[in-house]
Protein backbone atom coordinates (compact mmCIF):
# COMPACT_ATOMS: atom_id res chain seq x y z
CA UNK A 1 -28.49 0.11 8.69
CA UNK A 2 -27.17 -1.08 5.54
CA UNK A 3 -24.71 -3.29 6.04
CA UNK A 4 -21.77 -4.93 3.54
CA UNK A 5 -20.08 -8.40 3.16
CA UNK A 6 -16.86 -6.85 2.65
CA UNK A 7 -13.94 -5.34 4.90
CA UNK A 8 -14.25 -2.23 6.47
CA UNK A 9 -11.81 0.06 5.57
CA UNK A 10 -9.41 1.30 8.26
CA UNK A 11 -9.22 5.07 8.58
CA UNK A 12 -7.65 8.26 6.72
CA UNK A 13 -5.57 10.82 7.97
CA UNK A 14 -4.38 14.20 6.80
CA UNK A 15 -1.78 16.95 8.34
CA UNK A 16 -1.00 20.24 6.75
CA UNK A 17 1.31 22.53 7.89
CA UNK A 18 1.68 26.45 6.26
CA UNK A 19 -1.13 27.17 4.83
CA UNK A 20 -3.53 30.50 5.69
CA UNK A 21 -6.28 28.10 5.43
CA UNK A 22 -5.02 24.83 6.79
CA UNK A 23 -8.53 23.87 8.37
CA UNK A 24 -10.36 23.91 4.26
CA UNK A 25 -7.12 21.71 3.00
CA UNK A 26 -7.90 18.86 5.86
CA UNK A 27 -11.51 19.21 5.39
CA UNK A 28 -10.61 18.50 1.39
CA UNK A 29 -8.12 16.05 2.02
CA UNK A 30 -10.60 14.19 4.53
CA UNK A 31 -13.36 14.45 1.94
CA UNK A 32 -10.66 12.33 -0.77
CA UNK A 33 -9.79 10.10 2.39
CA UNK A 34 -14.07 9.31 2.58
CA UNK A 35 -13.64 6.06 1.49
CA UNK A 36 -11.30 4.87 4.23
CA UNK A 37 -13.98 5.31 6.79
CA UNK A 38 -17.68 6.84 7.06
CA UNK A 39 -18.58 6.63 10.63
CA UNK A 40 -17.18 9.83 12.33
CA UNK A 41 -14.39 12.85 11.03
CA UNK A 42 -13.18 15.33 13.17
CA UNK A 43 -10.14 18.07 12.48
CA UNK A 44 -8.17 19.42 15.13
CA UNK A 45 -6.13 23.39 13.90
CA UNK A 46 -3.73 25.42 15.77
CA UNK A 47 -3.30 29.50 14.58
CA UNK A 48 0.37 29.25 16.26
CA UNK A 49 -0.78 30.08 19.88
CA UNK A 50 -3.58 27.93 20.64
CA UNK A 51 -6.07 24.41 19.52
CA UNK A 52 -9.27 24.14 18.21
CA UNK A 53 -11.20 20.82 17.58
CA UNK A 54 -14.59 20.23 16.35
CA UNK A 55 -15.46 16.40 15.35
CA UNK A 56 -18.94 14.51 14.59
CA UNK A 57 -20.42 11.25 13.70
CA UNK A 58 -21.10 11.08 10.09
CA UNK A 59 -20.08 12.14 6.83
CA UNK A 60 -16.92 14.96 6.24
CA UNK A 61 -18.88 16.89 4.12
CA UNK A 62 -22.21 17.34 6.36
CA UNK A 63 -19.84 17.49 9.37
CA UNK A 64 -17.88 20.47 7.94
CA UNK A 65 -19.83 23.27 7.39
CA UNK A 66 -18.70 26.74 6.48
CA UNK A 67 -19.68 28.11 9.86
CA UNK A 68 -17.68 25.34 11.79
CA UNK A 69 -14.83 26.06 9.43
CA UNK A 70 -15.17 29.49 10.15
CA UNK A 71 -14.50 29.03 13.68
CA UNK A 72 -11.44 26.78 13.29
CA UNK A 73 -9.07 29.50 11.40
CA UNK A 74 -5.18 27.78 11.56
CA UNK A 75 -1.91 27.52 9.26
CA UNK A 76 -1.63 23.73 10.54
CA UNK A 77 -4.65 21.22 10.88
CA UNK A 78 -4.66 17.63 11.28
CA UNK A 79 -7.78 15.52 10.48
CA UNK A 80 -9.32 11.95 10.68
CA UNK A 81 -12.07 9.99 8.95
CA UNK A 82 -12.76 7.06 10.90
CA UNK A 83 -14.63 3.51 11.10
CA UNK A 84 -15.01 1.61 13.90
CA UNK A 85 -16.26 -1.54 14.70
CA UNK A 86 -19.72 -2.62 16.19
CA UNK A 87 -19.97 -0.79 19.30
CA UNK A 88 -17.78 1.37 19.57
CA UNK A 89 -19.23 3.64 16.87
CA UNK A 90 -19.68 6.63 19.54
CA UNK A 91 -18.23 10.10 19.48
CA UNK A 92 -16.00 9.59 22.26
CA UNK A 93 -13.61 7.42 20.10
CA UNK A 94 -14.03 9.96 17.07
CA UNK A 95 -10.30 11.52 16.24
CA UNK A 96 -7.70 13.16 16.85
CA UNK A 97 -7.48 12.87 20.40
CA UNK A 98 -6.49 15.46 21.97
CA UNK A 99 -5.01 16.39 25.60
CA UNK A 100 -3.29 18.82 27.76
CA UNK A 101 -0.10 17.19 28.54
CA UNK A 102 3.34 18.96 30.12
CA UNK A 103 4.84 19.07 26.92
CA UNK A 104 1.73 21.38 25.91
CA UNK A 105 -1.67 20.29 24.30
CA UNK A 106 -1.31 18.19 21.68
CA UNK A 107 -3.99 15.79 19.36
CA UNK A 108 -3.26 12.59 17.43
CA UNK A 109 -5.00 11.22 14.42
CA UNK A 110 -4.15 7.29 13.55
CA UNK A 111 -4.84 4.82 11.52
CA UNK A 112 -4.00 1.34 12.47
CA UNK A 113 -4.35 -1.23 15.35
CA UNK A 114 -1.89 -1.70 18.37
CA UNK A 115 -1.79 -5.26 19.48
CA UNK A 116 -0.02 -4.64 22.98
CA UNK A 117 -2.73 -1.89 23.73
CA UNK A 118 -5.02 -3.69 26.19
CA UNK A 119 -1.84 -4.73 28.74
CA UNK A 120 -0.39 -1.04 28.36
CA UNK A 121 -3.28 0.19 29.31
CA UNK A 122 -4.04 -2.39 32.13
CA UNK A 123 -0.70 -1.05 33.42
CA UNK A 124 -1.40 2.79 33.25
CA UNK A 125 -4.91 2.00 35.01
CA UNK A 126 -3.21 0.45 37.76
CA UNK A 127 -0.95 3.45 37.92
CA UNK A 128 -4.01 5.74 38.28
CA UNK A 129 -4.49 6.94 34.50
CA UNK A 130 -7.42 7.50 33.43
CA UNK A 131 -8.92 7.25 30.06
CA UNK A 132 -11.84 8.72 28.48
CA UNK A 133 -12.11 6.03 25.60
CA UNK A 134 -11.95 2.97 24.82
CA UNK A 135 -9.81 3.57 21.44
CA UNK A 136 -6.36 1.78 21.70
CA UNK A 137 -5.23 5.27 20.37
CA UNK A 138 -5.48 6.90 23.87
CA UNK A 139 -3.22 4.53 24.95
CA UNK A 140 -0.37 6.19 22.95
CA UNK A 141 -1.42 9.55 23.83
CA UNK A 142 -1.12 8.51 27.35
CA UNK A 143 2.60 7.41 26.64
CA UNK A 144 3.58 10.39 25.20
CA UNK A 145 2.31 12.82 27.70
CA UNK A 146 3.98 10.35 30.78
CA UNK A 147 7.12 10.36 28.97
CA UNK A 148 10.27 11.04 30.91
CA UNK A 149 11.92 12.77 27.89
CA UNK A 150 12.13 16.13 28.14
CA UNK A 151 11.20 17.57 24.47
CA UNK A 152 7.91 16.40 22.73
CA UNK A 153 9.88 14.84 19.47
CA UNK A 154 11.68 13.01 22.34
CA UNK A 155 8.48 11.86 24.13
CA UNK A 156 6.82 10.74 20.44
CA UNK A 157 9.65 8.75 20.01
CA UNK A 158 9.24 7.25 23.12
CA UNK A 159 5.85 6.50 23.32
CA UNK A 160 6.13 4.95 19.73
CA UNK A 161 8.77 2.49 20.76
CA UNK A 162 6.75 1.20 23.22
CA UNK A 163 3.78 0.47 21.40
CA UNK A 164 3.11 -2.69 18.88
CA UNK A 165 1.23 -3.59 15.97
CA UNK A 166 0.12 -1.55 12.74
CA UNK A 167 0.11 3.08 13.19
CA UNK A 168 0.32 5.42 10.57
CA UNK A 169 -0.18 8.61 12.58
CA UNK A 170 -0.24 12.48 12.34
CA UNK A 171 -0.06 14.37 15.49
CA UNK A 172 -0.48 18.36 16.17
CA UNK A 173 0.98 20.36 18.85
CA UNK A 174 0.99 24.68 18.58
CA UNK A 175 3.74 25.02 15.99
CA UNK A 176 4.76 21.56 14.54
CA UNK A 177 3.02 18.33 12.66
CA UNK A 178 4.57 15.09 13.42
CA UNK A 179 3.94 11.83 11.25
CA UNK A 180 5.09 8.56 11.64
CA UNK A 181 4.79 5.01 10.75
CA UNK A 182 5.53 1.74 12.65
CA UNK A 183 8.65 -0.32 11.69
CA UNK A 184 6.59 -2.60 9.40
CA UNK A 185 5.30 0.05 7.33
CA UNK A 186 1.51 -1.64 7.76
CA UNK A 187 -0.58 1.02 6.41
CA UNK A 188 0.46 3.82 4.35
CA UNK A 189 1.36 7.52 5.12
CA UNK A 190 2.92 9.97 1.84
CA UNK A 191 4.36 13.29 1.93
CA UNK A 192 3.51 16.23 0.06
CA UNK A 193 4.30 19.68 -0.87
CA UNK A 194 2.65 22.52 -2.04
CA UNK A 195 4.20 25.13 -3.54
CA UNK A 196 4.01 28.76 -1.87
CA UNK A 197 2.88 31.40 -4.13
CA UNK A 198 4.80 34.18 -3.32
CA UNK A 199 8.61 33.59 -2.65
CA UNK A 200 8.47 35.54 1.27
CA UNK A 201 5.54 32.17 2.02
CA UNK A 202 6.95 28.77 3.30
CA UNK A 203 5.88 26.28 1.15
CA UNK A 204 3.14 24.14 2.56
CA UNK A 205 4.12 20.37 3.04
CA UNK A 206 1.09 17.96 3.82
CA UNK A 207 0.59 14.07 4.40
CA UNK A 208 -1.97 11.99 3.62
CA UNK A 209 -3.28 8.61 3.65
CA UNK A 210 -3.25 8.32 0.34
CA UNK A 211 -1.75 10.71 -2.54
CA UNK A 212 -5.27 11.07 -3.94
CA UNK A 213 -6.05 13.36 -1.76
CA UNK A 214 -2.85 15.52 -2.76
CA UNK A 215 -4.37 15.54 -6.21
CA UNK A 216 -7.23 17.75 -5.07
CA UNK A 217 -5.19 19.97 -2.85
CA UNK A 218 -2.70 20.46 -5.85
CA UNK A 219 -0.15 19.09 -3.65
CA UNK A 220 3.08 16.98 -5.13
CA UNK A 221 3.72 13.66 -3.49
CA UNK A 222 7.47 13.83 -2.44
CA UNK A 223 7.81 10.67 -0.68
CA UNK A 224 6.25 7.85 1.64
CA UNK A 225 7.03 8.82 5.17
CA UNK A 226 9.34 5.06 5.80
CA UNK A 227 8.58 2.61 8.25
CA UNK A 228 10.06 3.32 11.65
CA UNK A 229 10.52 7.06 10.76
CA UNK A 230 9.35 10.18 12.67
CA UNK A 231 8.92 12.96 10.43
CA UNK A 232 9.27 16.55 12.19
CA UNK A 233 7.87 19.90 10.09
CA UNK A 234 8.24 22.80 12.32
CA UNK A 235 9.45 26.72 12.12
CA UNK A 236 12.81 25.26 11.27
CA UNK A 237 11.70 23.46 8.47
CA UNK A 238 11.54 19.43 8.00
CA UNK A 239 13.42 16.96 10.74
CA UNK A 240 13.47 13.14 10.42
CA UNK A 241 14.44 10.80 13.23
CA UNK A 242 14.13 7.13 13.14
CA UNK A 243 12.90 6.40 16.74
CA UNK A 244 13.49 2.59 15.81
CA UNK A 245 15.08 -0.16 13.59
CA UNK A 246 13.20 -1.45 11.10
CA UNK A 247 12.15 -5.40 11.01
CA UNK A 248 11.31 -7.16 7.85
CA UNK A 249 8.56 -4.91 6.07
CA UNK A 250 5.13 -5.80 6.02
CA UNK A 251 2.96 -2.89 4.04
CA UNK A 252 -1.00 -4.66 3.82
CA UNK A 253 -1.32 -5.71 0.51
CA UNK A 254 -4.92 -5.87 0.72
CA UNK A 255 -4.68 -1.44 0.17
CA UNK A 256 -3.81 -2.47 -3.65
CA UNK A 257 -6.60 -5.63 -3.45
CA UNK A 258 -9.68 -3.07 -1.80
CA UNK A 259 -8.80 -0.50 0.32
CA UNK A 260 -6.98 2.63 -1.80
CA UNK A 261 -8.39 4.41 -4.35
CA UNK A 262 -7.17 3.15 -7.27
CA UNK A 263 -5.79 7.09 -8.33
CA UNK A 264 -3.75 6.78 -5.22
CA UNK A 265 0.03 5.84 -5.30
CA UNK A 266 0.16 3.46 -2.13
CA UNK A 267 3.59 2.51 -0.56
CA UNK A 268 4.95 4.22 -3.86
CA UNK A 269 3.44 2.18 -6.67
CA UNK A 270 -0.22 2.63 -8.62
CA UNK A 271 -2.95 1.10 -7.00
CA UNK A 272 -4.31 0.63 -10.33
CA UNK A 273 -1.38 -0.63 -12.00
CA UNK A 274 -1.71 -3.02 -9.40
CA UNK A 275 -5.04 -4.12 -10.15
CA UNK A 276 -4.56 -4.11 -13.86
CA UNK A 277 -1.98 -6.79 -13.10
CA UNK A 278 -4.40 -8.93 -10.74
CA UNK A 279 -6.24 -8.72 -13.62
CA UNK A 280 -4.30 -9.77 -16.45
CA UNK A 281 -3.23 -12.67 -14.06
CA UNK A 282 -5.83 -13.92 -13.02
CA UNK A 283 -7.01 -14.18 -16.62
CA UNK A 284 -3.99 -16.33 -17.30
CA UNK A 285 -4.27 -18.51 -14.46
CA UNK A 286 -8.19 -18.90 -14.81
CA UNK A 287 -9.29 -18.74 -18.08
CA UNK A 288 -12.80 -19.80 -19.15
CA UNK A 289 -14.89 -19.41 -22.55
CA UNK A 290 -17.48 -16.69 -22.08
CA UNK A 291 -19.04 -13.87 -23.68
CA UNK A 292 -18.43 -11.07 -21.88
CA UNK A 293 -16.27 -9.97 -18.55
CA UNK A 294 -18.48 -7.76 -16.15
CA UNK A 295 -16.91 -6.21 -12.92
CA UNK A 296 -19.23 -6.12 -9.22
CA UNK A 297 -18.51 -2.31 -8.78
CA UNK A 298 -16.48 -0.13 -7.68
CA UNK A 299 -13.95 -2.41 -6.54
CA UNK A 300 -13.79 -4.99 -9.06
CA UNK A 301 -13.61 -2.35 -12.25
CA UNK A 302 -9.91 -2.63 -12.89
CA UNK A 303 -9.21 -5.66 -12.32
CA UNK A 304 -12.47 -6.68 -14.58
CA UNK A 305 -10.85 -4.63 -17.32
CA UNK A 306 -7.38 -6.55 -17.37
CA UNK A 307 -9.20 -9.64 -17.24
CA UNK A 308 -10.65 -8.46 -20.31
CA UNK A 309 -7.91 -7.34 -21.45
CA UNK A 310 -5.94 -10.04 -20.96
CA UNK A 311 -8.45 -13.04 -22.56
CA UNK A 312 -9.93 -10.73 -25.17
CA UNK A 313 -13.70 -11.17 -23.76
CA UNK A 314 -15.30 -8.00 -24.05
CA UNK A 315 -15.63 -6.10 -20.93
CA UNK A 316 -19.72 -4.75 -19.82
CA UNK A 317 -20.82 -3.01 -17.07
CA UNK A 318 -23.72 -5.51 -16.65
CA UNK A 319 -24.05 -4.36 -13.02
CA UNK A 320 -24.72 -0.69 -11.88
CA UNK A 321 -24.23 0.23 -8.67
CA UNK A 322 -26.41 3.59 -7.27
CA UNK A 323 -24.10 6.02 -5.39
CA UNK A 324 -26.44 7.45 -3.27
CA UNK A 325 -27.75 5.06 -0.52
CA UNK A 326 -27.81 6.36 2.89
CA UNK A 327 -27.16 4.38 6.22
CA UNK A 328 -30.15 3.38 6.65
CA UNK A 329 -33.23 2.62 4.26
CA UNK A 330 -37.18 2.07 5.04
CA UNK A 331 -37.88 -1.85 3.77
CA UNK A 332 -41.24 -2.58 2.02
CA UNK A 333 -43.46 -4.81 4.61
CA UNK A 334 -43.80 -7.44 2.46
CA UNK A 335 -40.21 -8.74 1.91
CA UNK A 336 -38.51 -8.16 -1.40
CA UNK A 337 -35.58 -10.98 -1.87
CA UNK A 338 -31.95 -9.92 -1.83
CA UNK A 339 -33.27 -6.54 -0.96
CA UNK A 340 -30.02 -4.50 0.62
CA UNK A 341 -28.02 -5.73 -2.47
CA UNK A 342 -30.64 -4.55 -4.90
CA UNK A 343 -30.95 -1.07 -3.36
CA UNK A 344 -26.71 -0.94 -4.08
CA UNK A 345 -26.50 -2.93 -7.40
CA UNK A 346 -29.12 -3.50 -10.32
CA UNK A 347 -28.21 -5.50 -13.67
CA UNK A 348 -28.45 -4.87 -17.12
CA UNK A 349 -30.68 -7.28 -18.13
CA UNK A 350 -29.76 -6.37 -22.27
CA UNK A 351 -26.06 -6.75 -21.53
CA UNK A 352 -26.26 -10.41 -19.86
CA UNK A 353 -29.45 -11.98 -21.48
CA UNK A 354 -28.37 -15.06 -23.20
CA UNK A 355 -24.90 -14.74 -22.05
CA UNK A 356 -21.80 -16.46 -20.76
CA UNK A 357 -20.59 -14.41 -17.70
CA UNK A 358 -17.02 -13.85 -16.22
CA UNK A 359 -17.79 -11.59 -12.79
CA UNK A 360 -14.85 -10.19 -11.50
CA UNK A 361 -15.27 -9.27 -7.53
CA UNK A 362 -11.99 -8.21 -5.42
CA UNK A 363 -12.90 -10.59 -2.60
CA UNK A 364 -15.30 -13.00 -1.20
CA UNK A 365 -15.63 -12.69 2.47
CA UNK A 366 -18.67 -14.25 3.98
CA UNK A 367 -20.13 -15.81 0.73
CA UNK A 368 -23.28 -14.43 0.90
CA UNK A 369 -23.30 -10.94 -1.30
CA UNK A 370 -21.65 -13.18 -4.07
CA UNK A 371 -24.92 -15.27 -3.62
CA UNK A 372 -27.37 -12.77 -4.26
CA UNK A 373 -24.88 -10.99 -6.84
CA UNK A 374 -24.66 -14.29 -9.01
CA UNK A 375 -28.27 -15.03 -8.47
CA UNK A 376 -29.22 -11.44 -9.86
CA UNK A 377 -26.82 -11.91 -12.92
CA UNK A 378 -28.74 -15.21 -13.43
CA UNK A 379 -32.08 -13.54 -13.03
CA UNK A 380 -31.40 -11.22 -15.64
CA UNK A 381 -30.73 -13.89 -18.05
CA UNK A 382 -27.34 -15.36 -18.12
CA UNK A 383 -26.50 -18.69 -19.58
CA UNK A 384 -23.33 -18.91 -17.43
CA UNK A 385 -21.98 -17.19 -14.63
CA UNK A 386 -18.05 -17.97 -13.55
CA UNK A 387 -16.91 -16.05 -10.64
CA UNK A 388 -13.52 -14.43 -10.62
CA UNK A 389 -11.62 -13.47 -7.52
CA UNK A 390 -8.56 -10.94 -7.72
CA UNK A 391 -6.86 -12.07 -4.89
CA UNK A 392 -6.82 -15.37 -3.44
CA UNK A 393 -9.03 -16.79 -0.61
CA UNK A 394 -9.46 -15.53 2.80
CA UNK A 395 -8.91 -18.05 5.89
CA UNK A 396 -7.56 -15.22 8.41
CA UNK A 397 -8.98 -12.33 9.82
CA UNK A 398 -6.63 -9.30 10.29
CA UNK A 399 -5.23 -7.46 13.50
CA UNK A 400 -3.43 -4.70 11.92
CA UNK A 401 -6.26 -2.39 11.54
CA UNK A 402 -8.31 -3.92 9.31
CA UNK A 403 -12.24 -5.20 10.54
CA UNK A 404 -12.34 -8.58 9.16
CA UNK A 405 -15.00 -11.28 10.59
CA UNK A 406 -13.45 -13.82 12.71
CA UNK A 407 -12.13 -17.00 11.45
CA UNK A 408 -15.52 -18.79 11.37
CA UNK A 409 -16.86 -15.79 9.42
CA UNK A 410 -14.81 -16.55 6.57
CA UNK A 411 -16.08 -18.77 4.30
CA UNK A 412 -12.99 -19.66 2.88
CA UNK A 413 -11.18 -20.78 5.99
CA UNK A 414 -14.27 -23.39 6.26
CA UNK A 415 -15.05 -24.35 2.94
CA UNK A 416 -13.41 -25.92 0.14
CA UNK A 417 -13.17 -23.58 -3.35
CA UNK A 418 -15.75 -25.62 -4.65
CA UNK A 419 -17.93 -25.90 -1.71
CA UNK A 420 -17.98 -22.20 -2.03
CA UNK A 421 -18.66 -22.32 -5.54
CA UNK A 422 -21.74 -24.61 -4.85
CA UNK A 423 -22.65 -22.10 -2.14
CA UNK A 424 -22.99 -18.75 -4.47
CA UNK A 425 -24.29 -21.04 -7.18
CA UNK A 426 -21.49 -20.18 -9.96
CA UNK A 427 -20.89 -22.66 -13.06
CA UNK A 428 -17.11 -21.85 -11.98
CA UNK A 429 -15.06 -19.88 -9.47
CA UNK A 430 -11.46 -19.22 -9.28
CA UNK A 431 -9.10 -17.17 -7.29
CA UNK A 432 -5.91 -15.51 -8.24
CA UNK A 433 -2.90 -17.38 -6.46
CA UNK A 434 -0.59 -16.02 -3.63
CA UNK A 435 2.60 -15.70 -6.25
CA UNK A 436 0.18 -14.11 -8.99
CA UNK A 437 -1.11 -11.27 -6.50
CA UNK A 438 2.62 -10.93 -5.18
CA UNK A 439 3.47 -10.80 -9.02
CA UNK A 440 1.14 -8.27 -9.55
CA UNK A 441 1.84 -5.81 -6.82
CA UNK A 442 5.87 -6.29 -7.65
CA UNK A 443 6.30 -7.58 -4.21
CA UNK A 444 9.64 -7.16 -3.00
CA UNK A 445 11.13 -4.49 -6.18
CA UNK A 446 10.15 -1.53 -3.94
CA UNK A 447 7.36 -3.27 -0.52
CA UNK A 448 7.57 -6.21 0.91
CA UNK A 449 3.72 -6.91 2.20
CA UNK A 450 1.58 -8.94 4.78
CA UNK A 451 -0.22 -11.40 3.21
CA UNK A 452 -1.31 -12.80 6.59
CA UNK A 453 -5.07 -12.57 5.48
CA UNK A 454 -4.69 -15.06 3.06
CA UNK A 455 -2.00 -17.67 5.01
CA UNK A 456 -2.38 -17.06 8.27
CA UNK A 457 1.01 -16.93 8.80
CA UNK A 458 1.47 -12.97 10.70
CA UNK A 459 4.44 -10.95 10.98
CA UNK A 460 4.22 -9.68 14.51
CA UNK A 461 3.18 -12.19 17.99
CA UNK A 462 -0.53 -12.40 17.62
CA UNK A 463 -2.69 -12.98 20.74
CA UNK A 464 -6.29 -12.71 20.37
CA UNK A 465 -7.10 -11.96 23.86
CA UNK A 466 -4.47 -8.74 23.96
CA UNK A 467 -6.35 -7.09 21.01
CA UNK A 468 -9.89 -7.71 21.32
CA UNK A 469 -10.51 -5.22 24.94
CA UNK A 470 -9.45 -2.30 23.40
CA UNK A 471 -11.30 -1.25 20.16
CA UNK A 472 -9.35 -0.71 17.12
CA UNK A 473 -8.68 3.25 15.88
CA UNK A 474 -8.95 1.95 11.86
């Protein structure tokens, strides 16, 4: 398998409710959402009366057939693209989940990490529940359908107060879509509409992950769906409810640094604004004479090009990355050095020959892609190379839904910046501060964000031992 020194990404989810062909808008939305995981997808419909489901390791688009769409006809669909971390990629913890409860069958799609799952489900155990994953999302499915509360909005609301951590959610029953976020607003959920095209239709109203996928389901972005907030869209049109009070926000800034497309508006602002700004701060915080600014793609392209911006060093794409690398790849017996990174990236060896290099990478997380990367830029010629980081180091893994490597992983929360920079063999490397990636993001004018990654310092009781029994949904 091909593996990556980077974060995983978390997980997408889509709802759409009012639409003839609900099941081909998730399947599209998913397919937008493919970057947020690449593991498994499933979609779960309902035609008003009754629940279909069909999910699958792999890819959304070879999952998702025409036949299998076929046979999932609906006006509301939910759907989930999913990765998972090692060992618990298996198609029992593919999403939504769904279950027969006696509030009717329902399914959940989510996209997060709750850090009080392994207790609650300790407790339920004892109680004689019984699970069929190992996915801290059954754990919430299992609160809902043992609620007390005699309506299913009730019963949600429940459940969700009695979870912890980091959920952006939708969830499915025979007539309604629910979506909700936790009170920090950790990961992001928008709302969408799409206009009905004759005036005796409902107009269809969607969420999404990210608003890039409303972009190809010609779908309007109408609003983040707020932390703490339980959003309702059934026959008698759109409910809200705020099943709790809402702490200090903490919305993951590392969606603008990585995660989100940078198309997408993320907890209401341009992911590549954002980026721009990392950018054209970093380049003021970290300048250094060069020739030319060249980005490690995909991630690094914006923030490459305010760099360049920014210092007036022309921008290159000295690396190119190929977009069509399976999981898994047949190695030539004899070993070829720095192999994996050469089947993803190859340089232009016109573009750097003879020159002074500023590479401009989102993150460095173990320290040893940046290695081969820099050794490959040197290979094909360069004088120089100075390494350019658009956020600033990482000393703390995350347990908010996010698959980082654990503290001894990182090479940052072991090494000084210039032991690292001795490590990937760079003539320089810099990061952008804490207050310039704040700065950039506009932290506070309309999010307040976690930037526990990068101080170690979380919003929510951490304890190691609660979250690592029960496998992350992402």
């Amino acid at each position: 398998m091909l593996t990556s020194d980077k974060f995983r990404d978390e997980c997408g989810v889509v709802a759409i409710h009012a639409h003839p062909e609900a099941e081909k808008l998730a399947y599209l939305g998913l397919h937008a959402l493919q970057h947020r995981g690449q593991e498994s997808a499933g979609i779960v419909t309902s035609d008003g009366e009754r629940l279909r489901q069909h999910k699958s390791m792999g890819l959304v688009a070879d999952i998702f057939t025409n036949p299998v769409l076929a046979s999932m006809r609906g006006v509301l669909a939910i759907g989930h693209t999913r990765y998972s971390t090692a060992g618990d990629s298996a198609l029992l913890n593919a999403q939504p989940i769904m279950v027969q409860s006696n509030k009717g069958t329902i399914a959940i799609a989510h996209n997060g990490n709750l850090v009080n799952a392994a207790s609650i489900r300790a407790r339920l155990e004892g109680q004689g529940s019984i699970f069929q994953t190992n996915s801290d999302t059954e754990v919430l499915v299992h609160l809902i359908a043992l609620s007390r509360e005699q309506t299913l909005p009730d019963a949600i609301a429940d459940g969700l107060r009695r979870v912890e951590g980091a959920f952006s959610l939708v969830m499915i029953s025979r007539d309604r879509i629910f979506a909700a976020r936790d009170p920090r607003g950790f990961r992001p959920l928008a709302m969408g509409r799409i206009p009905a095209v004759t005036s005796d239709k409902k107009d269809t109203i969607v969420f999404a992950s990210e608003t890039c996928a409303f972009d190809l389901l010609g779908a309007t972005y109408l609003r983040d769906v707020k932390p703490g907030e339980l959003v309702i869209v059934g026959p008698e049109g759109i409910g809200s409810r705020f099943y709790s009070p809402s702490p200090a926000q903490s919305s993951c800034i590392f969606e603008h640094v990585y995660f989100s497309r940078p198309d997408s508006l993320v907890f209401g602002r341009s992911v590549d604004q954002s980026r721009d700004a990392m950018g054209r701060q970093l380049a003021r915080e970290a300048p250094v004479d060069a020739d030319v600014v060249v980005p490690v793609p995909d991630s690094g392209n914006t923030a490459a090009i305010g760099y360049a911006a920014e210092s007036g060093i022309p921008f290159r794409l000295g690396l190119i990355r190929n977009h069509y690398i399976g999981r898994t790849f047949i190695e030539p017996q004899q070993s070829v050095r720095d192999f994996g990174v050469k089947l993803k990236l190859n340089a232009v060896h016109g573009l750097l020959e003879g020159k002074r290099v500023i590479l401009v990478d989102d993150s460095i997380v173990r320290g040893t892609t940046s290695k081969k990367i820099v050794r490959m830029i040197r290979n094909a010629g360069a004088k120089e190379v100075h390494m350019r980081i658009s956020c600033p180091p990482t000393i703390s893994p995350c347990f908010y839904g996010v698959d980082t490597p654990s503290k001894k992983e990182l090479i940052a929360a072991n090494k000084t910046i210039d032991e690292i920079r001795n490590f990937i063999v760079a003539d320089s490397l810099a990061y952008l501060s804490l207050e310039g990636l704040k700065k950039a993001c506009a932290d506070g004018q309309q999010t307040t964000y976690c930037s526990a990654c990068y101080t170690g310092d979380y919003p929510t009781k951490v304890d190691v031992e609660e979250i690592l029994p029960v496998a992350a949904s992402r």
